[in-house]
N, C-alpha and C. Protein backbone atom coordinates (compact mmCIF):
# COMPACT_ATOMS: atom_id res chain seq x y z
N UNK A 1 -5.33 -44.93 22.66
CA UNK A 1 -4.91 -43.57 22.47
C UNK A 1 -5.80 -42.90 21.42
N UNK A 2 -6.37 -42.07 21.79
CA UNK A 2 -7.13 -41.14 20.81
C UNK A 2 -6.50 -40.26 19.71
N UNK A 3 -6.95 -40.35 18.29
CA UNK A 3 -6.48 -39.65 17.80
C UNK A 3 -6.65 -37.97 17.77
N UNK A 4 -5.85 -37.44 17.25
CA UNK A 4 -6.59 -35.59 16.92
C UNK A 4 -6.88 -35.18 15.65
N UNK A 5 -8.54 -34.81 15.79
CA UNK A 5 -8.75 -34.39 14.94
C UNK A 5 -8.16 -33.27 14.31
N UNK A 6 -8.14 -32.80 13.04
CA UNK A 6 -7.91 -32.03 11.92
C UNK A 6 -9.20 -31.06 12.09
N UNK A 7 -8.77 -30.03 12.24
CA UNK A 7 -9.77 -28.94 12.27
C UNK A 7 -9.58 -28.38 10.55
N UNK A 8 -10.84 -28.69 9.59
CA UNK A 8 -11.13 -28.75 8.35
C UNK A 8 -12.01 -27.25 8.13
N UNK A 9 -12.63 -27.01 9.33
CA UNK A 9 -13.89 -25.64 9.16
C UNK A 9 -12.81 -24.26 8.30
N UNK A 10 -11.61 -24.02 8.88
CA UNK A 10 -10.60 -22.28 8.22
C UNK A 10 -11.71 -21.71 9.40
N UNK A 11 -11.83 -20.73 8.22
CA UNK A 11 -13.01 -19.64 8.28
C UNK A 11 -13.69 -19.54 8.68
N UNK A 12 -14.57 -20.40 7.84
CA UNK A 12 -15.73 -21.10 8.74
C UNK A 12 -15.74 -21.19 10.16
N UNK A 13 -15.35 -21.91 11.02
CA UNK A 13 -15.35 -22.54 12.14
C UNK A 13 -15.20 -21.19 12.91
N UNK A 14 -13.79 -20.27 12.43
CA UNK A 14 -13.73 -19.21 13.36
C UNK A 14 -15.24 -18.05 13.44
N UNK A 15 -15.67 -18.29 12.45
CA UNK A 15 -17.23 -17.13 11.96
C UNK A 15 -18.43 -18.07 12.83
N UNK A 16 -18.47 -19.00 12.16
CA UNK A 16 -19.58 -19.73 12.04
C UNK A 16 -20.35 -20.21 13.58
N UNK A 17 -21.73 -19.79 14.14
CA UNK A 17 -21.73 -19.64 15.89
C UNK A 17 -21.70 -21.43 16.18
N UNK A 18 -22.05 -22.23 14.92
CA UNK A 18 -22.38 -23.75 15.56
C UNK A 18 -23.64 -24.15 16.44
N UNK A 19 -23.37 -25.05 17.47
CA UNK A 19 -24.25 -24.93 18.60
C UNK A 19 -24.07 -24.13 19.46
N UNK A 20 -23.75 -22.75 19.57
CA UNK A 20 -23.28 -22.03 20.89
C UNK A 20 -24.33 -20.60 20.32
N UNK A 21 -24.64 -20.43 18.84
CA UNK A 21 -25.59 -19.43 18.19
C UNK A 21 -25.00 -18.56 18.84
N UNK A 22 -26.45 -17.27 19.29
CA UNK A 22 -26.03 -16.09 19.08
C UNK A 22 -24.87 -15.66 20.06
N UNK A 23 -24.12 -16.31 20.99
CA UNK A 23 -22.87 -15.76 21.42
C UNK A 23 -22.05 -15.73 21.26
N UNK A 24 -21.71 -16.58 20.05
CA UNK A 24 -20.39 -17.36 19.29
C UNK A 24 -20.50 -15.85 18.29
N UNK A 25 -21.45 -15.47 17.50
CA UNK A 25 -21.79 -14.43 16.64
C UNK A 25 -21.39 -13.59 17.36
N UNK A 26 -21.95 -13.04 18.59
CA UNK A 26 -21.33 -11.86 19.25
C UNK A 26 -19.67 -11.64 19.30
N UNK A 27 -19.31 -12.75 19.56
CA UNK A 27 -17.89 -13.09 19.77
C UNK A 27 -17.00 -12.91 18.59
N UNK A 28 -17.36 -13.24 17.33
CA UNK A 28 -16.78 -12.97 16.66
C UNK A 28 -16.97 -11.78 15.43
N UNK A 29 -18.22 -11.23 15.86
CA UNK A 29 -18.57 -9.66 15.33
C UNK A 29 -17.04 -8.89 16.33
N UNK A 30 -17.03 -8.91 17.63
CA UNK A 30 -16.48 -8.56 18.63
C UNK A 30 -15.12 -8.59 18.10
N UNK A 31 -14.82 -9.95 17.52
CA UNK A 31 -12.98 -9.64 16.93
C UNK A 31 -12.99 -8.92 15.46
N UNK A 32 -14.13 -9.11 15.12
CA UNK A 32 -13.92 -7.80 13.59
C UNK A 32 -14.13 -6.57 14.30
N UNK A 33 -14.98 -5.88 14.90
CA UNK A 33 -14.86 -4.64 15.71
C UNK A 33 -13.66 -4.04 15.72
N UNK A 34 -12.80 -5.25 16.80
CA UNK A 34 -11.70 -4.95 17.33
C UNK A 34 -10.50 -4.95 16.35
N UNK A 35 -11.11 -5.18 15.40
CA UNK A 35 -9.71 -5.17 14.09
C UNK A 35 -10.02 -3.81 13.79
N UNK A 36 -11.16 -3.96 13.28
CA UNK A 36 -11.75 -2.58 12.69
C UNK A 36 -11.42 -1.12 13.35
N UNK A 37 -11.18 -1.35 14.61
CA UNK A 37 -11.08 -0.10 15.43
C UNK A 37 -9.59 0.48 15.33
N UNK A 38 -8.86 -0.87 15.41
CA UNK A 38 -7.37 -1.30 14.94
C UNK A 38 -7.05 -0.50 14.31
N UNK A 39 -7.63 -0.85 12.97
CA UNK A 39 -7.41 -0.04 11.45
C UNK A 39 -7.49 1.32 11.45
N UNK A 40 -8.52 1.38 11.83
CA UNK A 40 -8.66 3.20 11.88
C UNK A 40 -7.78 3.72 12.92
N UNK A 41 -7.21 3.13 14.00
CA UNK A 41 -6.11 3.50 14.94
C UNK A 41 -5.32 3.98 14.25
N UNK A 42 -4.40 2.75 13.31
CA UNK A 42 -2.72 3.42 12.73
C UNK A 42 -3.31 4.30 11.72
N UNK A 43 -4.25 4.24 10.91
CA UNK A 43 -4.41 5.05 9.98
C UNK A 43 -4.28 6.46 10.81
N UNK A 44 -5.42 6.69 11.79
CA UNK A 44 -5.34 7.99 12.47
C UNK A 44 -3.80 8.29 13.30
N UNK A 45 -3.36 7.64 13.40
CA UNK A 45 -2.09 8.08 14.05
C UNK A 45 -1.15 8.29 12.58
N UNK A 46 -0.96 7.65 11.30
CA UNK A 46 -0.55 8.08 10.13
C UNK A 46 -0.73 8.84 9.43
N UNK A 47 -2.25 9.26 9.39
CA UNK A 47 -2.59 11.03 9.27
C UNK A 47 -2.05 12.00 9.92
N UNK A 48 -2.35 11.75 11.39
CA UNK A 48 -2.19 12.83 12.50
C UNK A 48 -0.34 12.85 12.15
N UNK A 49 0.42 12.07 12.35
CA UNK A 49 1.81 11.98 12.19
C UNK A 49 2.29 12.82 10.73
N UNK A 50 1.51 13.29 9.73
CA UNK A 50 1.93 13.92 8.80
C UNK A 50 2.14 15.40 8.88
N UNK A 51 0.92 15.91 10.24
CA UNK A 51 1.09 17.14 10.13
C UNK A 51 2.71 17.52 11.23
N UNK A 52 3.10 16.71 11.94
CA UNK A 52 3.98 17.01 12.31
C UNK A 52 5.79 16.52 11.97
N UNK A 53 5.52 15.67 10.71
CA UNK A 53 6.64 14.97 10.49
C UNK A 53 7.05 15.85 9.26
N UNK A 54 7.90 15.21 8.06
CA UNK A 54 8.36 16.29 6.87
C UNK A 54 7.23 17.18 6.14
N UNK A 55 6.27 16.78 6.22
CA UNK A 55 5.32 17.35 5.13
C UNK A 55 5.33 18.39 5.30
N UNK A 56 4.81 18.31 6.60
CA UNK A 56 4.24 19.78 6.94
C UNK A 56 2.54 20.23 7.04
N UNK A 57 2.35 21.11 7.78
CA UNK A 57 1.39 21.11 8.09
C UNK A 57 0.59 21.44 6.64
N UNK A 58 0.94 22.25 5.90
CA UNK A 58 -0.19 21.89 4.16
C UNK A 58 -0.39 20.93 3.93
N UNK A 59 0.74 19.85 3.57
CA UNK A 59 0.24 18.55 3.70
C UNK A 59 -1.27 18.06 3.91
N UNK A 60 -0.45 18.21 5.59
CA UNK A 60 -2.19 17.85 6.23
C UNK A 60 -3.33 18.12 6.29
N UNK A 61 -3.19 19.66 5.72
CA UNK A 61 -4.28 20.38 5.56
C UNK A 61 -5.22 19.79 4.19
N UNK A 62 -4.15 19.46 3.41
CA UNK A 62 -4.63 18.94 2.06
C UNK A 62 -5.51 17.60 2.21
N UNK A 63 -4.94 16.52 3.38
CA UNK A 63 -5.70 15.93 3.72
C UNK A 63 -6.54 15.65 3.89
N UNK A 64 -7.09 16.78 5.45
CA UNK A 64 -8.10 16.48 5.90
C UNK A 64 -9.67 17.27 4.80
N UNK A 65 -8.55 18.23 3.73
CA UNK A 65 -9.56 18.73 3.27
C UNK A 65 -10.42 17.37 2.39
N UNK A 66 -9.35 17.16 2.03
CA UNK A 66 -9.55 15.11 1.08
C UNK A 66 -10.52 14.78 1.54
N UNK A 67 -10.19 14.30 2.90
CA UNK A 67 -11.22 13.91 3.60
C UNK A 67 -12.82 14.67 4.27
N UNK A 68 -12.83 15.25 4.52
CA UNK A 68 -13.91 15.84 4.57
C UNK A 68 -15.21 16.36 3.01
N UNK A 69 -13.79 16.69 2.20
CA UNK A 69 -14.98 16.93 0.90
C UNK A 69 -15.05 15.58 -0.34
N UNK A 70 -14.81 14.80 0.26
CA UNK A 70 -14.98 13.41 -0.59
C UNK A 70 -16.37 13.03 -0.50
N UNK A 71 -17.07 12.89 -1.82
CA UNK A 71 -18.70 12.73 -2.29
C UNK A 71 -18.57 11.48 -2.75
N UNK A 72 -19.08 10.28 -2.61
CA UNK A 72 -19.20 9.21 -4.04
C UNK A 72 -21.11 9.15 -3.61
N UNK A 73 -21.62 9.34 -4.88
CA UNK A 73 -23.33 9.14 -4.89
C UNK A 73 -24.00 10.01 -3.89
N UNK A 74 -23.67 11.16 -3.23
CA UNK A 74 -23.68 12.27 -2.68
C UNK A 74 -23.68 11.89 -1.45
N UNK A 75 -23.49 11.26 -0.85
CA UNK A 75 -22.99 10.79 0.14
C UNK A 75 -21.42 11.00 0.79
N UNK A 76 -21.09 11.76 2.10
CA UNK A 76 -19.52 11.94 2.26
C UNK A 76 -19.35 10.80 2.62
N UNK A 77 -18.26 9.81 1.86
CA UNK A 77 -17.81 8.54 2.47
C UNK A 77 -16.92 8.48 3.71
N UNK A 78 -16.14 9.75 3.84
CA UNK A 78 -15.59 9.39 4.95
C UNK A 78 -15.99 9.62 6.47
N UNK A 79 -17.15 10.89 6.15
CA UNK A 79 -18.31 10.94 7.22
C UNK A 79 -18.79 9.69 7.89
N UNK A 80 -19.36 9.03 6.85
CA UNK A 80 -19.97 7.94 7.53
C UNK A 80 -19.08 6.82 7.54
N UNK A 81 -17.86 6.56 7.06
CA UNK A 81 -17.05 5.58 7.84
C UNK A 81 -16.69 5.85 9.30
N UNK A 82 -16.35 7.54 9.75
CA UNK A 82 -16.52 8.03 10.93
C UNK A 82 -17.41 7.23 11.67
N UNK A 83 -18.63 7.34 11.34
CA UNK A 83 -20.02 6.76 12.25
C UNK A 83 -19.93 5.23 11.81
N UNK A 84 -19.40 4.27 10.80
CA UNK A 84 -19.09 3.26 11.38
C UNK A 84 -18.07 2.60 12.51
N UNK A 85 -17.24 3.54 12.53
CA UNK A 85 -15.84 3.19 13.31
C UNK A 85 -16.99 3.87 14.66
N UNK A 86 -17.84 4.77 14.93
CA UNK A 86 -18.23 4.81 16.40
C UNK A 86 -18.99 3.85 16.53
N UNK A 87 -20.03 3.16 15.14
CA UNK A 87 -20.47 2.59 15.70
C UNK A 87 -20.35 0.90 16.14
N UNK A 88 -18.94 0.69 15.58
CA UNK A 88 -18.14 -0.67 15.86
C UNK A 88 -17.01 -0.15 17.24
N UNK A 89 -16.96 0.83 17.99
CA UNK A 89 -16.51 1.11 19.38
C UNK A 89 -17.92 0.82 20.05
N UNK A 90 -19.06 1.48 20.24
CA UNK A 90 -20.22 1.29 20.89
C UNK A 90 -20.44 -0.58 21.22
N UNK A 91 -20.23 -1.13 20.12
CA UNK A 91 -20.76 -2.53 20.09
C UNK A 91 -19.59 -3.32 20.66
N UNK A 92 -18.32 -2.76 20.72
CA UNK A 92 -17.21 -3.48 21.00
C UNK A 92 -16.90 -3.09 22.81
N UNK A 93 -17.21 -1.69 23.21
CA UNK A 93 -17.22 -1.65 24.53
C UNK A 93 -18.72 -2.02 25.06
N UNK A 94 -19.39 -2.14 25.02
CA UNK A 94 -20.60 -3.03 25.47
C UNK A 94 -20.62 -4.36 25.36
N UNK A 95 -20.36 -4.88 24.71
CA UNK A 95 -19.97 -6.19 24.37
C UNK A 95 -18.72 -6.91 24.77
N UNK A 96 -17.53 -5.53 25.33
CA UNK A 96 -16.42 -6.48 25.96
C UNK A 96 -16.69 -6.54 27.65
N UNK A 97 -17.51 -5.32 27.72
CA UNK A 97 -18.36 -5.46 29.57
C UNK A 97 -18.84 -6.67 29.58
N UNK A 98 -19.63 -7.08 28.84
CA UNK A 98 -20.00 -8.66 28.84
C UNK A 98 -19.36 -9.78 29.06
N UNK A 99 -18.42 -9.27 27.75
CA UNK A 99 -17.24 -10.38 28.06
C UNK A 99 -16.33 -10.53 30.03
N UNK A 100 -16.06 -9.59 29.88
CA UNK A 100 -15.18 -9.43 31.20
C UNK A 100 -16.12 -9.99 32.21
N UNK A 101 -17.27 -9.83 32.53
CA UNK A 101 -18.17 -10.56 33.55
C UNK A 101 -18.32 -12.30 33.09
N UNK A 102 -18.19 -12.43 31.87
CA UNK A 102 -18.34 -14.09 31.41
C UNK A 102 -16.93 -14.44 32.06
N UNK A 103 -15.69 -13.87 32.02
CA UNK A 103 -14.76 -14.47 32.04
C UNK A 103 -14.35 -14.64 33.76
N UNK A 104 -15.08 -12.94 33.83
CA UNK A 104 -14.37 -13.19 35.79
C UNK A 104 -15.81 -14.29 36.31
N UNK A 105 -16.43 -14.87 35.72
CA UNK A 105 -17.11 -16.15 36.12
C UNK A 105 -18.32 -15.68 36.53
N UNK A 106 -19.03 -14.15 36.47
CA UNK A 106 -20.08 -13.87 37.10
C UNK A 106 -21.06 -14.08 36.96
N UNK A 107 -20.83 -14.68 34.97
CA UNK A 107 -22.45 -15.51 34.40
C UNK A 107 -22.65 -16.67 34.39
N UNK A 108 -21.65 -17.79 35.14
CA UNK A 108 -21.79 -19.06 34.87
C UNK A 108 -22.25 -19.68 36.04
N UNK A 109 -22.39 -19.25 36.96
CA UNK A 109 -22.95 -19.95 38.07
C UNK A 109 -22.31 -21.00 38.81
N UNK A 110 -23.17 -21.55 39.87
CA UNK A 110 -22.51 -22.60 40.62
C UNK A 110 -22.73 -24.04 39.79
N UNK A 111 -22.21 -24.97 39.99
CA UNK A 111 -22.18 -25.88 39.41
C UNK A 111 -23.17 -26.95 40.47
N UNK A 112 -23.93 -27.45 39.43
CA UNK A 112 -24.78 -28.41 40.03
C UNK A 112 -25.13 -29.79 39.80
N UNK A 113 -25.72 -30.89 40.12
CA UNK A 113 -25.88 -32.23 39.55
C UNK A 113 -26.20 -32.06 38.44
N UNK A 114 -26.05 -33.44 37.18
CA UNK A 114 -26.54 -33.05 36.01
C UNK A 114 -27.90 -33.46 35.85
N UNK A 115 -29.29 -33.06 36.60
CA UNK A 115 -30.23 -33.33 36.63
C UNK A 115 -31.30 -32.92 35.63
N UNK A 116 -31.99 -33.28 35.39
CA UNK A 116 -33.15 -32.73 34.10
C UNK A 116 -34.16 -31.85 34.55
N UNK A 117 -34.29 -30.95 34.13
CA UNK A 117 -33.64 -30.13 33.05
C UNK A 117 -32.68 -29.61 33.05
N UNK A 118 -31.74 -29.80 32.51
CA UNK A 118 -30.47 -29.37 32.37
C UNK A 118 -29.97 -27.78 32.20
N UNK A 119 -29.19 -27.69 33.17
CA UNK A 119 -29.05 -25.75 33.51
C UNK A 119 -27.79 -25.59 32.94
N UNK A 120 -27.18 -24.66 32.28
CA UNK A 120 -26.37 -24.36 31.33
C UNK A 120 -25.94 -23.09 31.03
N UNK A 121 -24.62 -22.85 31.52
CA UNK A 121 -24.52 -21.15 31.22
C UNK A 121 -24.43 -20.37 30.37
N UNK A 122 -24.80 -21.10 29.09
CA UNK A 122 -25.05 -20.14 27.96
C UNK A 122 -26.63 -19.70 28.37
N UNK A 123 -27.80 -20.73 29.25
CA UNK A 123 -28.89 -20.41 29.68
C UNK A 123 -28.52 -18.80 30.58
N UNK A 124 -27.82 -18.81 31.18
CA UNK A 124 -27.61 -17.40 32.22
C UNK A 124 -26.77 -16.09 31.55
N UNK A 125 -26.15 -16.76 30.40
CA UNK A 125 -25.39 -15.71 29.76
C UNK A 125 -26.11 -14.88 28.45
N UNK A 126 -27.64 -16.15 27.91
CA UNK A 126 -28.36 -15.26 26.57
C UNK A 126 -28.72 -14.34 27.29
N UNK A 127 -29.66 -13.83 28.74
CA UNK A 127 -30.26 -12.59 28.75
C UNK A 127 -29.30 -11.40 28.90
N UNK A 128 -28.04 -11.63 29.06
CA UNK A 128 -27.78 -10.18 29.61
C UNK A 128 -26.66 -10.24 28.09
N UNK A 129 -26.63 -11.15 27.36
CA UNK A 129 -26.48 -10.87 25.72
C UNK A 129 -27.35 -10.19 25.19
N UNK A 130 -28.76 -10.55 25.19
CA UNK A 130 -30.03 -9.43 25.04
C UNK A 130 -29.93 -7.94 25.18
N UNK A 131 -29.95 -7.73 26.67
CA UNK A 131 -29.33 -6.90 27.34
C UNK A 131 -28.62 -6.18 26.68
N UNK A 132 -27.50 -6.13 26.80
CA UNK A 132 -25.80 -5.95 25.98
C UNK A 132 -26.63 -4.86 24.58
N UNK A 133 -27.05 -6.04 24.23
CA UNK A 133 -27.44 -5.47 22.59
C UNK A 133 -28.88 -4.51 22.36
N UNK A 134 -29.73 -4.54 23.30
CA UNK A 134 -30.80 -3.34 23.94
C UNK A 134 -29.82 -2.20 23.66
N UNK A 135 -28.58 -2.06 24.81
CA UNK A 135 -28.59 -1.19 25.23
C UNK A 135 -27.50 -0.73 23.77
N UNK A 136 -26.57 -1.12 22.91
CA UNK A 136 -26.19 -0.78 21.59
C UNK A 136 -27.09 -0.29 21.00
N UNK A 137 -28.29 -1.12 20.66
CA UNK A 137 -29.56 -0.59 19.73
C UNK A 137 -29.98 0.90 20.27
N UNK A 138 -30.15 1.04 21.52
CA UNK A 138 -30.27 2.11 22.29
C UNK A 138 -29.07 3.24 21.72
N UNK A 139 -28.42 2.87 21.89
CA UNK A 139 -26.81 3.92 21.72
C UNK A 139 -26.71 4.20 20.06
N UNK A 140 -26.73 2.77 19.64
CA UNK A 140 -27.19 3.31 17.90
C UNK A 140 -28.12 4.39 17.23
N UNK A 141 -29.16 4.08 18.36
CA UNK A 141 -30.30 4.86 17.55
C UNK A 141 -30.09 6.21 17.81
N UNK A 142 -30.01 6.82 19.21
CA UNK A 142 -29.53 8.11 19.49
C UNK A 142 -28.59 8.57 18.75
N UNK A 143 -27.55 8.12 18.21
CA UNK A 143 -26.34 7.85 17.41
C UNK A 143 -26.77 8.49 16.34
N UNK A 144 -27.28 7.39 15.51
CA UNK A 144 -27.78 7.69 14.12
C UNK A 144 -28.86 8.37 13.93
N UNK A 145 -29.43 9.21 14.93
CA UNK A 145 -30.16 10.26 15.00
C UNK A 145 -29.78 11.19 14.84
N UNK A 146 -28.78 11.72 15.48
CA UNK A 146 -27.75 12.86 15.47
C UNK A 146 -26.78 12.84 14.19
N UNK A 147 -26.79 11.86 13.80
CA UNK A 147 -25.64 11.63 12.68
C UNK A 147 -26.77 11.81 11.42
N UNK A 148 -28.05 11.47 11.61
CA UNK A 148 -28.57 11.90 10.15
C UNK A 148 -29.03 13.49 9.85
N UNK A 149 -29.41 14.07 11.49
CA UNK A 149 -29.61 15.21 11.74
C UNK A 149 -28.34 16.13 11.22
N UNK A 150 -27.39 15.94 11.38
CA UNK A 150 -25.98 16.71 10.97
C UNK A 150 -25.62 16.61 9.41
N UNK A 151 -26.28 15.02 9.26
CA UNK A 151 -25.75 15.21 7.71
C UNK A 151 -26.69 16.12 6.62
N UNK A 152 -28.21 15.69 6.86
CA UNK A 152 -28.53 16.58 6.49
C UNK A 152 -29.27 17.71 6.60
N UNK A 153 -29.29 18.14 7.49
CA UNK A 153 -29.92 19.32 8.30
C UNK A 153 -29.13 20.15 8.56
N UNK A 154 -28.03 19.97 8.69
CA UNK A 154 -27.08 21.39 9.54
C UNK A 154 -25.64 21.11 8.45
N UNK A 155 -25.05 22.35 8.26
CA UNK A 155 -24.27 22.90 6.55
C UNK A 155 -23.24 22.83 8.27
């Protein structure tokens, strides 16, 4: 009877890609994303919920003014948390298209003898991980084109 191991990694193990590299990384950038997107969810529904609950709409007004004219090092911080939260949606819906084709089985192929050289579907799944992340870098850059253009070019 075999014993079971004690999984000792925490943290580690859940972060860390191992032997599986850059898809294990994707994978778990992919569940911070998805927290991340999380977060800014209830928050935005806990904002938005003020202008219509006791406060009142000054309240909210006071808010969003908060938010919008908040400077630290002249920089608006909440501007560009904006453009992190799009740009952790961009990487999280491109990256869950991926996922959903890994899972409905479309990158793993048929199964074959275990002959040498050995074929392996992380072999069929790095290019269109490549892929995946082209087309983010792509979406980023247009992104943060427009987002540096606005911040500082246009009042």
């Amino acid at each position: 009877m075999q014993q079971k191991r004690k999984n000792n990694l925490g943290i580690i193990g859940w972060v860390c890609g191992g032997r599986y590299g850059a898809d294990r990384y994707a994978y778990a950038l992919h569940r911070l994303t998805g927290l991340g997107i999380l977060c800014y969810f209830l928050m935005h529904i806990f904002v938005t919920g003020r202008r219509l609950g006791a406060d009142g709409p000054d309240k909210w007004t006071q808010a969003m003014e908060f938010f919008q004219n908040t400077v630290i090092c002249g920089l608006p911080v909440f501007v560009i948390g904006e453009f992190l939260v799009f740009l952790a949606f961009i990487f999280h819906a491109i990256n869950g298209i991926r996922l959903i084709f890994v899972e409905l089985g479309l990158l793993v192929g048929k199964p074959g003898l275990p002959a040498y050289p050995y074929s392996y579907s992380t072999l069929r799944q790095r290019p269109v991980l490549v892929g995946a992340l082209c087309v983010v870098a792509l979406l980023v850059g247009v992104a943060g084109a427009d987002f540096v253009h606005h911040l500082w070019f246009v009042e």
